[in-house]
C-alpha atoms as a PDB file:
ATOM      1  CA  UNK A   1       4.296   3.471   2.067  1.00  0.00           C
ATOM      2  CA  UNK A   2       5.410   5.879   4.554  1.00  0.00           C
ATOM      3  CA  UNK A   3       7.504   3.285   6.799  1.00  0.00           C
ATOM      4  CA  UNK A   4       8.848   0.075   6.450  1.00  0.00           C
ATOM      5  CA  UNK A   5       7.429  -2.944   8.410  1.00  0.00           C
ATOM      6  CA  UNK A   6       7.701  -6.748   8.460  1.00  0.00           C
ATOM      7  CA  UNK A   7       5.315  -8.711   8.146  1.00  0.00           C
ATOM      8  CA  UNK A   8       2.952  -7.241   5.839  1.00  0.00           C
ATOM      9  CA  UNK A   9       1.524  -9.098   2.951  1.00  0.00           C
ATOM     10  CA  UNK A  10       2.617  -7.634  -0.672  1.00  0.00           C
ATOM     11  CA  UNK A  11       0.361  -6.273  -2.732  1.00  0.00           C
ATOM     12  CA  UNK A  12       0.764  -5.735  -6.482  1.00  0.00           C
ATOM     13  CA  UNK A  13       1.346  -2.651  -7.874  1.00  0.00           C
ATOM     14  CA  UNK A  14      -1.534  -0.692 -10.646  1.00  0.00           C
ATOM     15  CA  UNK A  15      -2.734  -1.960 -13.181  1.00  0.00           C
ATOM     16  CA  UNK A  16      -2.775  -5.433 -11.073  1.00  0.00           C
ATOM     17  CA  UNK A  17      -5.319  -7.874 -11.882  1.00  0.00           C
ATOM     18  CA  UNK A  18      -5.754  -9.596  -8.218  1.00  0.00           C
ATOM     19  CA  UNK A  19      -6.324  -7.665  -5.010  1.00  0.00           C
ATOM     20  CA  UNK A  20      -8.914  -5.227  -6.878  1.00  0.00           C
ATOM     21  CA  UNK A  21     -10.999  -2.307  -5.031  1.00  0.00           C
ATOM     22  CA  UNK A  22     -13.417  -0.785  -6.567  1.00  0.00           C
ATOM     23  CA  UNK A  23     -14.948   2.445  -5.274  1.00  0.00           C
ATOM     24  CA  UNK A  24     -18.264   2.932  -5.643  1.00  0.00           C
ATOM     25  CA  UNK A  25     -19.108   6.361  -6.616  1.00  0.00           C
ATOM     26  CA  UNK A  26     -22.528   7.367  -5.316  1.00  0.00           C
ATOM     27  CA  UNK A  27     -22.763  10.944  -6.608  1.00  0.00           C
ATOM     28  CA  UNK A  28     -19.123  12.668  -5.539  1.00  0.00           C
ATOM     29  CA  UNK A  29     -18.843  16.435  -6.630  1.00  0.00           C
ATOM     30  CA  UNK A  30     -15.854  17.201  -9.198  1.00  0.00           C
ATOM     31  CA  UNK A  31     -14.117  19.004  -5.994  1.00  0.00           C
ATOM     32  CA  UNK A  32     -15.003  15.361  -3.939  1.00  0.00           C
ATOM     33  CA  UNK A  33     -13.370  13.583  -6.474  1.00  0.00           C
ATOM     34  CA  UNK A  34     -10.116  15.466  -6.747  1.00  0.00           C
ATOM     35  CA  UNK A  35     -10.035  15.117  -3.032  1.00  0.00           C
ATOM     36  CA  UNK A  36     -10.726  11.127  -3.238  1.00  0.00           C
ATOM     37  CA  UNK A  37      -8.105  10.962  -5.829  1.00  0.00           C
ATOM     38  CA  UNK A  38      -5.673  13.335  -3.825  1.00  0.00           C
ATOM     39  CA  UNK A  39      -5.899  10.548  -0.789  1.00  0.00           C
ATOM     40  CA  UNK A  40      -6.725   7.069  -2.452  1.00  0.00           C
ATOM     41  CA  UNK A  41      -4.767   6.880  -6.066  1.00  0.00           C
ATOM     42  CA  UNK A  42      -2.960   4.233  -5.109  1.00  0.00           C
ATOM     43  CA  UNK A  43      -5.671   2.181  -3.934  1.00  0.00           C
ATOM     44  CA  UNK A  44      -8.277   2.125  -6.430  1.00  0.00           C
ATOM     45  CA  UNK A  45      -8.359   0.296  -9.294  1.00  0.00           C
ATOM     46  CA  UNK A  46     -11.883   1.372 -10.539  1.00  0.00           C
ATOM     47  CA  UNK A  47     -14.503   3.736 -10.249  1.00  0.00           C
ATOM     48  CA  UNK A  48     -18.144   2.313 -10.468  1.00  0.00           C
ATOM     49  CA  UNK A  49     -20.643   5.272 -11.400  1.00  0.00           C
ATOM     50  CA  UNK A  50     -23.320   3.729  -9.078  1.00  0.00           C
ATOM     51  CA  UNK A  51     -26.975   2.280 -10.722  1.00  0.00           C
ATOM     52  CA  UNK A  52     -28.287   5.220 -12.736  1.00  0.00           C
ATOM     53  CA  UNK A  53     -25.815   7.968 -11.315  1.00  0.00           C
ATOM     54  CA  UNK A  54     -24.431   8.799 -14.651  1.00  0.00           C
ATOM     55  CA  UNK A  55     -27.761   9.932 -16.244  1.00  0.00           C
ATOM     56  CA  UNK A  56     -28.055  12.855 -13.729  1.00  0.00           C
ATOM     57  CA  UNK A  57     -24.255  13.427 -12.446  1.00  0.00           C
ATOM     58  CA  UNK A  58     -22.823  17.140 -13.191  1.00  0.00           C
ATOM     59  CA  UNK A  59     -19.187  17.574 -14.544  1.00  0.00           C
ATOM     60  CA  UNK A  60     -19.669  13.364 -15.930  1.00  0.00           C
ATOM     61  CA  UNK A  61     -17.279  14.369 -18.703  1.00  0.00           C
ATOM     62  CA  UNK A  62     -14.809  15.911 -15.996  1.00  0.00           C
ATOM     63  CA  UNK A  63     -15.289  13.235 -13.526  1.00  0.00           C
ATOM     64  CA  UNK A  64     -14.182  10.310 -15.671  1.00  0.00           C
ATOM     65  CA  UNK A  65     -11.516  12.072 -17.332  1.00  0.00           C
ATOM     66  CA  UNK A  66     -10.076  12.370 -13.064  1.00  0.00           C
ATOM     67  CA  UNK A  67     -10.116   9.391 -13.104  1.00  0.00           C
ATOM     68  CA  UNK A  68      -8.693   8.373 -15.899  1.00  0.00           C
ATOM     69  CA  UNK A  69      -5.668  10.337 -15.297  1.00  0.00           C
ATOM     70  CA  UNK A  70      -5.095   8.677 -11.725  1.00  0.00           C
ATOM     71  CA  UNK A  71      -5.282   5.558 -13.158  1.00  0.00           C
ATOM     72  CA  UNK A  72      -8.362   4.423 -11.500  1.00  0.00           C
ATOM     73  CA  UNK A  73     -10.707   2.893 -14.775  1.00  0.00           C
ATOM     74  CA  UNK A  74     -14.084   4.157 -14.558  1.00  0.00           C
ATOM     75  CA  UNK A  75     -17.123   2.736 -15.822  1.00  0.00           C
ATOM     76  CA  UNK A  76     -21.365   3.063 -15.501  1.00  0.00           C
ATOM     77  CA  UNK A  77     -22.935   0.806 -13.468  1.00  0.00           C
ATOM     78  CA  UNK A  78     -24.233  -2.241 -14.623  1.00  0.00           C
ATOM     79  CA  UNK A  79     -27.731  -0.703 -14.225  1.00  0.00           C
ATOM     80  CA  UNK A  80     -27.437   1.817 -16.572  1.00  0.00           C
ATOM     81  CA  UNK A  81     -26.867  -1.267 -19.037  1.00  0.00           C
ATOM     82  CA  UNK A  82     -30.565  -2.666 -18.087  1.00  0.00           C
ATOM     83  CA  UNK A  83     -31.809   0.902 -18.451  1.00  0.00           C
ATOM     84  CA  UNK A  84     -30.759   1.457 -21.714  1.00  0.00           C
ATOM     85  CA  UNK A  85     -31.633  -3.073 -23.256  1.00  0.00           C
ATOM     86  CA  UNK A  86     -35.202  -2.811 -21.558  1.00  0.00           C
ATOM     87  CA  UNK A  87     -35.306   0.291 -23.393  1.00  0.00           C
ATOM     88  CA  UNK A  88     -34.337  -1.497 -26.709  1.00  0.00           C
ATOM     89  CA  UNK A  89     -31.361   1.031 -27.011  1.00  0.00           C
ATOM     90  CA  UNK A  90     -28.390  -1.357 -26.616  1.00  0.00           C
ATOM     91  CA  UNK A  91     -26.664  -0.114 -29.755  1.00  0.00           C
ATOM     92  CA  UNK A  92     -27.145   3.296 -28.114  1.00  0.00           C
ATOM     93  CA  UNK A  93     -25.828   2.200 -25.048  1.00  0.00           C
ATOM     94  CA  UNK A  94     -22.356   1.292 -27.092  1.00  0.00           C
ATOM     95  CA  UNK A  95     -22.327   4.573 -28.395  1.00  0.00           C
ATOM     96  CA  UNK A  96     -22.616   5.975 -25.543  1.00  0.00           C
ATOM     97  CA  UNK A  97     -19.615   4.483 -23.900  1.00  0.00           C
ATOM     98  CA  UNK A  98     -17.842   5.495 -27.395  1.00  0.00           C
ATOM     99  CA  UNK A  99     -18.592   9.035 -26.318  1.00  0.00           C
ATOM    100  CA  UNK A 100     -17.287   9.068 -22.888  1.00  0.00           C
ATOM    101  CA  UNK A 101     -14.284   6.883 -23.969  1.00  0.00           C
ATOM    102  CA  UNK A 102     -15.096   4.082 -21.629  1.00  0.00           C
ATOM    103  CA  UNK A 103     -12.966   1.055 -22.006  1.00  0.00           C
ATOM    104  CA  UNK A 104     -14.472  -0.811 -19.301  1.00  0.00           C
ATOM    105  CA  UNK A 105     -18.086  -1.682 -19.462  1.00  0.00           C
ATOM    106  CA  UNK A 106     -20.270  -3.699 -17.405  1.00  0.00           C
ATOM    107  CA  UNK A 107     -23.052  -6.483 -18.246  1.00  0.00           C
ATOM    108  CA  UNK A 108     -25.764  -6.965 -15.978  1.00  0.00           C
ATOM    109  CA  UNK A 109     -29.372  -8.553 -15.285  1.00  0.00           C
ATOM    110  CA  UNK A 110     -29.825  -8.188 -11.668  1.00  0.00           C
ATOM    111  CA  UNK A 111     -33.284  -5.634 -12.265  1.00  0.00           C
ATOM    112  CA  UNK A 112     -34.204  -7.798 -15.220  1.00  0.00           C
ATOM    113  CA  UNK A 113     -34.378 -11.200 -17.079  1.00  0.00           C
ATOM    114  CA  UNK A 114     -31.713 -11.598 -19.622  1.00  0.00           C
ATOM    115  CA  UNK A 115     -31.958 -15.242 -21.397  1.00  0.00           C
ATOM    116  CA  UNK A 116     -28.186 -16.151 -20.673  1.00  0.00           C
ATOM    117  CA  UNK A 117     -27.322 -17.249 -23.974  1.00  0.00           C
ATOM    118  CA  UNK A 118     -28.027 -13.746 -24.876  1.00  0.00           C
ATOM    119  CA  UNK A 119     -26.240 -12.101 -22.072  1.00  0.00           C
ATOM    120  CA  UNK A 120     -22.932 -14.204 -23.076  1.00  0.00           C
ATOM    121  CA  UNK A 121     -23.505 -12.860 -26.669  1.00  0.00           C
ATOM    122  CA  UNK A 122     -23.483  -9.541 -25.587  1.00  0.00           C
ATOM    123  CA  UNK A 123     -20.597 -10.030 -23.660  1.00  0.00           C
ATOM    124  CA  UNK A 124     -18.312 -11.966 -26.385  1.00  0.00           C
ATOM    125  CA  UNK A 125     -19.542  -8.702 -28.696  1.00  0.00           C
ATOM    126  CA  UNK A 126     -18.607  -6.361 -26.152  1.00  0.00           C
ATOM    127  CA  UNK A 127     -15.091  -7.452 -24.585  1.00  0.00           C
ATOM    128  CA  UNK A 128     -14.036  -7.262 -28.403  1.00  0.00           C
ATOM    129  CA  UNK A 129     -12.997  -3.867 -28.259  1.00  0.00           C
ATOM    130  CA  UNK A 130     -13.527  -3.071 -24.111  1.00  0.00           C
ATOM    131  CA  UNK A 131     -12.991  -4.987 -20.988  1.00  0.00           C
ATOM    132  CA  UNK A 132     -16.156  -6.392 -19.807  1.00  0.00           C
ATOM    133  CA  UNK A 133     -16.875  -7.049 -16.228  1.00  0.00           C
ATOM    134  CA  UNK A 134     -20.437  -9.264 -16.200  1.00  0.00           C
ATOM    135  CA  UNK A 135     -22.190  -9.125 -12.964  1.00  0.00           C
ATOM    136  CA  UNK A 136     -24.041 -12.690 -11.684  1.00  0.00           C
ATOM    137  CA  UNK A 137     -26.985 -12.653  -8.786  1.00  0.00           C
ATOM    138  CA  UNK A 138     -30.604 -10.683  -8.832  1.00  0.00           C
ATOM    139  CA  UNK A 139     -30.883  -7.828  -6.979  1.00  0.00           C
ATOM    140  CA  UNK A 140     -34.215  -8.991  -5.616  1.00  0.00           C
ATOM    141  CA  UNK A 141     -33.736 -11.172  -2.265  1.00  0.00           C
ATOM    142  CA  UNK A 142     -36.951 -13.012  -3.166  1.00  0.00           C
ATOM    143  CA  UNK A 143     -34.950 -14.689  -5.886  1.00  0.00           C
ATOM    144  CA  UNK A 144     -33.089 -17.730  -5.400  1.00  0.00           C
ATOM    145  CA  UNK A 145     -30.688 -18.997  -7.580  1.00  0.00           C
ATOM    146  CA  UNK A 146     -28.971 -22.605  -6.897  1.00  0.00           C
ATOM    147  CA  UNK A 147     -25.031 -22.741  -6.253  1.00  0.00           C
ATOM    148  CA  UNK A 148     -25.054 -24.964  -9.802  1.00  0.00           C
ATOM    149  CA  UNK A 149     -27.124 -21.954 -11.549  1.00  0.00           C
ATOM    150  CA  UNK A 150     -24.095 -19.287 -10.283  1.00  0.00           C
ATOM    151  CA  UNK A 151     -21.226 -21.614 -11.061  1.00  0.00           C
ATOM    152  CA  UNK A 152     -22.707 -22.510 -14.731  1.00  0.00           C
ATOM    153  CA  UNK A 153     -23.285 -18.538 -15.024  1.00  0.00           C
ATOM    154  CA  UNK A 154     -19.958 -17.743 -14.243  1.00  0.00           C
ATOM    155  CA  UNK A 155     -17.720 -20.199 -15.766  1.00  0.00           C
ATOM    156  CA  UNK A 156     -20.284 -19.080 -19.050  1.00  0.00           C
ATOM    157  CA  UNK A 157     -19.400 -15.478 -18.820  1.00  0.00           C
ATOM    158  CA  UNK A 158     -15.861 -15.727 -18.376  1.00  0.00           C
ATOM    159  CA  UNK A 159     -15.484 -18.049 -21.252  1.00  0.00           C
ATOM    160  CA  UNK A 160     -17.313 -15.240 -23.145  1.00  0.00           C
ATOM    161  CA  UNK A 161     -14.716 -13.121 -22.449  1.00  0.00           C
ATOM    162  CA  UNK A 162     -15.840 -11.193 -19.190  1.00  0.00           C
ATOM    163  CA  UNK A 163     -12.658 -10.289 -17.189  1.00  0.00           C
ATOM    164  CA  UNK A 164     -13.920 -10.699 -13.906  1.00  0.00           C
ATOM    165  CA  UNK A 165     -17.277 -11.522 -13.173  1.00  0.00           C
ATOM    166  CA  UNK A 166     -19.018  -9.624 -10.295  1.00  0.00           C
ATOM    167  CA  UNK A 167     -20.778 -11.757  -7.590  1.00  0.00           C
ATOM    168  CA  UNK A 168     -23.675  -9.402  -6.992  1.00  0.00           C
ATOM    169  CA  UNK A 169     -24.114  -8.265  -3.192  1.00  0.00           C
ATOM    170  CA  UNK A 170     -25.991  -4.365  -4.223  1.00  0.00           C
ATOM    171  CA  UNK A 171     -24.432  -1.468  -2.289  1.00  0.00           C
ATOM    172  CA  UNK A 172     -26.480  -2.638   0.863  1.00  0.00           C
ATOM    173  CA  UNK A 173     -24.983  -6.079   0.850  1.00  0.00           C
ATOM    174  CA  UNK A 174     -28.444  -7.603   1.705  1.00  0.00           C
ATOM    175  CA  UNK A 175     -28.769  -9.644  -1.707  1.00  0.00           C
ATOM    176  CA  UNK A 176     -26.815 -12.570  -3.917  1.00  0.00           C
ATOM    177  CA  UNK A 177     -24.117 -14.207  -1.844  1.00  0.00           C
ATOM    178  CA  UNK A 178     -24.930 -12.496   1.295  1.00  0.00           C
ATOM    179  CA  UNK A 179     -28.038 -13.410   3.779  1.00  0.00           C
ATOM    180  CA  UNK A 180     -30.461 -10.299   3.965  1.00  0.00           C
ATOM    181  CA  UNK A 181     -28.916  -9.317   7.254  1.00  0.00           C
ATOM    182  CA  UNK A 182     -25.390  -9.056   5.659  1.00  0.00           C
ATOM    183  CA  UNK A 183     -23.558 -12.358   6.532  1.00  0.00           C
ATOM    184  CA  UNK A 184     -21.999 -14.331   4.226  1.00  0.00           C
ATOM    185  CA  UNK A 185     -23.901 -17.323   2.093  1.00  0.00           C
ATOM    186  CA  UNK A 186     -20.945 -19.088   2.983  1.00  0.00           C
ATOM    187  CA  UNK A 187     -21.985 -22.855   1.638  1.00  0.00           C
ATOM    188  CA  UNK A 188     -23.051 -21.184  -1.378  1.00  0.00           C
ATOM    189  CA  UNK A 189     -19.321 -19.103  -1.982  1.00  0.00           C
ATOM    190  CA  UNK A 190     -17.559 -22.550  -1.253  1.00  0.00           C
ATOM    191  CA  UNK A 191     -19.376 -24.290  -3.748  1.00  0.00           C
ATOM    192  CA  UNK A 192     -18.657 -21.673  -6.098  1.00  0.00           C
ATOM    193  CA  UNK A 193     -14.733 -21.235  -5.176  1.00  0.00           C
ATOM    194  CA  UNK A 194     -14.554 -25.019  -5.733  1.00  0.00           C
ATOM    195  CA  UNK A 195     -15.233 -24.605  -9.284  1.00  0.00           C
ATOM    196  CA  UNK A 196     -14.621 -20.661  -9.773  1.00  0.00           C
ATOM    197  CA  UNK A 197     -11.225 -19.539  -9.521  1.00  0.00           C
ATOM    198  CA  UNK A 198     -11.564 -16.455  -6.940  1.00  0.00           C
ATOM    199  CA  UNK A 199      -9.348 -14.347  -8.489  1.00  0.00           C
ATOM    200  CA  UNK A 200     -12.065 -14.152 -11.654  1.00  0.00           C
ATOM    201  CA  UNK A 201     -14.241 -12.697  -8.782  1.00  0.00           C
ATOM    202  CA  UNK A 202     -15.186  -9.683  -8.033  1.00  0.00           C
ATOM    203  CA  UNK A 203     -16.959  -9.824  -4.627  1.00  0.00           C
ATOM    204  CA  UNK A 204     -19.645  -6.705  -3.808  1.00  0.00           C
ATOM    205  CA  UNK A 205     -18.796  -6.330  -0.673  1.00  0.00           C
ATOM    206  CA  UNK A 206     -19.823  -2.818   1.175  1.00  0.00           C
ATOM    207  CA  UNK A 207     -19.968  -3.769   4.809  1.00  0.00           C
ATOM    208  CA  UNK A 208     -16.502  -3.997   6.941  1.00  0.00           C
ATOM    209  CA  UNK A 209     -17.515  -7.274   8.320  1.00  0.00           C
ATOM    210  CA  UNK A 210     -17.972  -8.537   4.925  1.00  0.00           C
ATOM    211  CA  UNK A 211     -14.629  -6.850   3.915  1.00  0.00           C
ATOM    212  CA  UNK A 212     -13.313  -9.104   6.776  1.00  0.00           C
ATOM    213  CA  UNK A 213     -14.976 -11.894   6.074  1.00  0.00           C
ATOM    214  CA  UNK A 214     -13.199 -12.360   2.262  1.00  0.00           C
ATOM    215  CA  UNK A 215      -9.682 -10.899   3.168  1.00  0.00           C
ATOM    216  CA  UNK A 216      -9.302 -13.600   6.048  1.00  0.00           C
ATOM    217  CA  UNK A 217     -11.072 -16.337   3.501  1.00  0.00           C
ATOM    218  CA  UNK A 218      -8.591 -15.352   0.399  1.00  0.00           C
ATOM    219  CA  UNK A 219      -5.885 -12.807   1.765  1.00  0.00           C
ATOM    220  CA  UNK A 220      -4.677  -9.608   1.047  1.00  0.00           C
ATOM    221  CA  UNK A 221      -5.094  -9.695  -2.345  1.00  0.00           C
ATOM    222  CA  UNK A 222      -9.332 -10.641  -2.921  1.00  0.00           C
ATOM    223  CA  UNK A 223     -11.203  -8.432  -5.635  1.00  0.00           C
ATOM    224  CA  UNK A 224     -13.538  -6.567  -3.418  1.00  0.00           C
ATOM    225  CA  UNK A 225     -16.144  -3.959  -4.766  1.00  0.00           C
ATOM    226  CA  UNK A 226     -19.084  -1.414  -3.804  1.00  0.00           C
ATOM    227  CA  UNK A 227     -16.790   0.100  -1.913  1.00  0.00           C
ATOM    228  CA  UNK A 228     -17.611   3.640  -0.024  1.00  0.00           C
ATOM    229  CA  UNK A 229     -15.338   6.056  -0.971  1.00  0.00           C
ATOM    230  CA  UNK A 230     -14.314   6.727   2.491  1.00  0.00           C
ATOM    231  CA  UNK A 231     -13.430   3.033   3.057  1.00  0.00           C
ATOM    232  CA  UNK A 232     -11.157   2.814   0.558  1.00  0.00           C
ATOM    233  CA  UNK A 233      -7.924   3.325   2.749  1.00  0.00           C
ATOM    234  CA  UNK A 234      -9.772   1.417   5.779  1.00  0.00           C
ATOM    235  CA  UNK A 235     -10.371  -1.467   3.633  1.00  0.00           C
ATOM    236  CA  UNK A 236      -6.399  -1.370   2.644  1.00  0.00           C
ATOM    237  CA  UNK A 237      -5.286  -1.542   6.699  1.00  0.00           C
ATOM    238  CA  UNK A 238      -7.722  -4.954   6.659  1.00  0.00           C
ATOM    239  CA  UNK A 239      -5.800  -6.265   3.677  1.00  0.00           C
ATOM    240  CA  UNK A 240      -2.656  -5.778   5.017  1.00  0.00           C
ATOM    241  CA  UNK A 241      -3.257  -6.366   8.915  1.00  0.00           C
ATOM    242  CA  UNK A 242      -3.368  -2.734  10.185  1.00  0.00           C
ATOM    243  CA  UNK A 243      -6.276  -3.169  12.320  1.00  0.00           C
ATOM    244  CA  UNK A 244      -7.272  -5.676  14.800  1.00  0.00           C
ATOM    245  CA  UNK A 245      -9.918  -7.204  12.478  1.00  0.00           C
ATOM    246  CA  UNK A 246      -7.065  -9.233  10.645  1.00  0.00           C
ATOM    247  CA  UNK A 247      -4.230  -8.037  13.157  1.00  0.00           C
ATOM    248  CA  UNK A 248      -2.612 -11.025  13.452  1.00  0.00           C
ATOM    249  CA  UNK A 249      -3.401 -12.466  10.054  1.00  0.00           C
ATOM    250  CA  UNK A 250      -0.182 -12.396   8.888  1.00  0.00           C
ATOM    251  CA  UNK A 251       2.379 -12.621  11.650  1.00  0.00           C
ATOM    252  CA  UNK A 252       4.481 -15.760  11.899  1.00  0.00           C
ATOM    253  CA  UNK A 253       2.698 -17.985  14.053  1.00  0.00           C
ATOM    254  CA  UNK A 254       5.087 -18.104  17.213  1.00  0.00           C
ATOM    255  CA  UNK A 255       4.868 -14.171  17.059  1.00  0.00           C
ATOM    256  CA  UNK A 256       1.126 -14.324  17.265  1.00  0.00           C
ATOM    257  CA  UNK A 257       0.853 -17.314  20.117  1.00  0.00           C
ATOM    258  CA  UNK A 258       3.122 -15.112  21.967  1.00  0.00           C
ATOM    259  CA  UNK A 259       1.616 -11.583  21.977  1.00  0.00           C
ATOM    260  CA  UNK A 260      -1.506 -13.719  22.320  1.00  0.00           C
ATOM    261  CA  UNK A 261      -0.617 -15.339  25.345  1.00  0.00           C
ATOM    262  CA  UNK A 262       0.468 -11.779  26.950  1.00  0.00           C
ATOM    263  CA  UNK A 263      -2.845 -10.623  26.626  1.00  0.00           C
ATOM    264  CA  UNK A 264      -4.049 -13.441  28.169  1.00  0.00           C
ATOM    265  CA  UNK A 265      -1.984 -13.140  31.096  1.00  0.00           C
ATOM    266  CA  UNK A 266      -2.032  -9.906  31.653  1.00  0.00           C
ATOM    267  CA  UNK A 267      -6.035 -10.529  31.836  1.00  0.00           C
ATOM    268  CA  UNK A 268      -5.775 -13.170  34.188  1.00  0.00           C
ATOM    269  CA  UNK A 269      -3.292 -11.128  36.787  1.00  0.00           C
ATOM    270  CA  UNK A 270      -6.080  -8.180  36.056  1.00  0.00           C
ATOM    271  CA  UNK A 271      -8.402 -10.399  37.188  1.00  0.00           C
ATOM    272  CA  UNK A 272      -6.859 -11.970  40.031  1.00  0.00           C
ATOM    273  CA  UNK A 273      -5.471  -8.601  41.565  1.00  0.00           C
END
């Protein structure tokens, strides 16, 4: 950091395995990506190539190796995954992550129907030789899954060996554990965290106030993902209380009844004069 301050929650340092942000990369030029990298290396864990991206993206070859080098793990979008197994191509699909030298891979059936024995096969084959992040919610608001159906899914998918498992929100945040106009399915995400342990989440979460919403629910350190690229470093000030969103978060409690009760004051004298 470029100052020291009190008061601010600690955050691991990369590789870290809590307090995750994944970028979602919608179609960044090479020259866009050097400049993310340039400004946000620090910050990102991993780079999501967005739905389908990685079919028609120029420089792909360039791009993940960018990333690679900052440290940032890169991987196609969960998507691409259902493009390639309603295509009957799955073995295809591993070689081509063997091409691109992807490590991490991710597992999805948000577009499609997956019989979820099969989907935990895939994944126990998968995270063999590459982490596997397995992604849990349809991407079609019209379907509604019980809080039992995501907890069983979950607990499932991990236990196949998925690393985190991805609580599907899309990069509208409309969908899975968010109501379609963006607020939080917050009886649903309680049941889950009661049997779930949140830091084997990975919460989609595109929208400040849902960004909010999880860093004053877990803390500073919540996996958050489907993250704009220019977010990243706005996202970071939320985590650690450098905006008035989660201002006074993390300031001892007398500090923040006192500054607090200033304001107040100084509103009531406004007032009065």
């Amino acid at each position: 950091m470029n100052f020291e301050l009190p008061f601010i929650p600690k955050r691991p340092a990369k590789p870290r395995n809590s307090g995750i942000t994944m970028m979602m990369d919608k179609g960044l030029s090479l020259k866009e990506a050097e400049h993310f990298i340039e400004a946000n290396i620090d910050l990102t864990d991993v780079v999501k190539f967005g739905f389908g991206t990685a079919y028609v993206t120029r420089d792909l070859e360039k791009k993940i190796a960018l990333y690679k080098e900052a440290g940032m793990k890169p991987y196609f979008g969960g998507t691409l995954f259902e493009v390639f197994y309603a295509r009957n191509r799955f073995e295809d699909y591993l070689r081509l992550l063997d091409k691109f030298k992807l490590d991490l891979a991710e597992i999805s059936d948000g577009s499609i129907i997956i019989d979820h024995d099969e989907k935990c096969e895939l994944i126990r084959k998968m995270s063999r030789d590459r982490i596997i992040l397995s992604e849990v919610g349809s991407k079609d608001s019209g379907i509604l899954i019980s809080p039992n159906r995501w907890i069983k899914m979950m607990t499932k998918e991990l236990q196949a060996g998925s690393w985190k498992v991805i609580a599907e929100g899309r990069e509208a945040g409309n969908v899975g554990v968010f109501r379609p106009n963006g607020t939080a399915h917050t009886l649903l995400i309680n049941k889950i965290i009661a049997k779930v342990k949140p830091e084997d989440i990975l919460w989609e979460a595109p929208q400040k106030n849902q960004q909010v919403w999880f860093v004053k629910l877990f803390g500073a350190n919540v996996n958050l993902g489907n993250i704009a690229p220019n977010e990243v470093i706005p996202l970071e000030c939320l985590r650690l209380g450098l905006r008035g969103d989660t201002f006074f978060d993390y300031l001892p409690k007398d500090y923040a009844e006192r500054l607090k009760q200033v304001d107040s004051d100084t509103e009531e004298e406004e007032v009065h004069f």
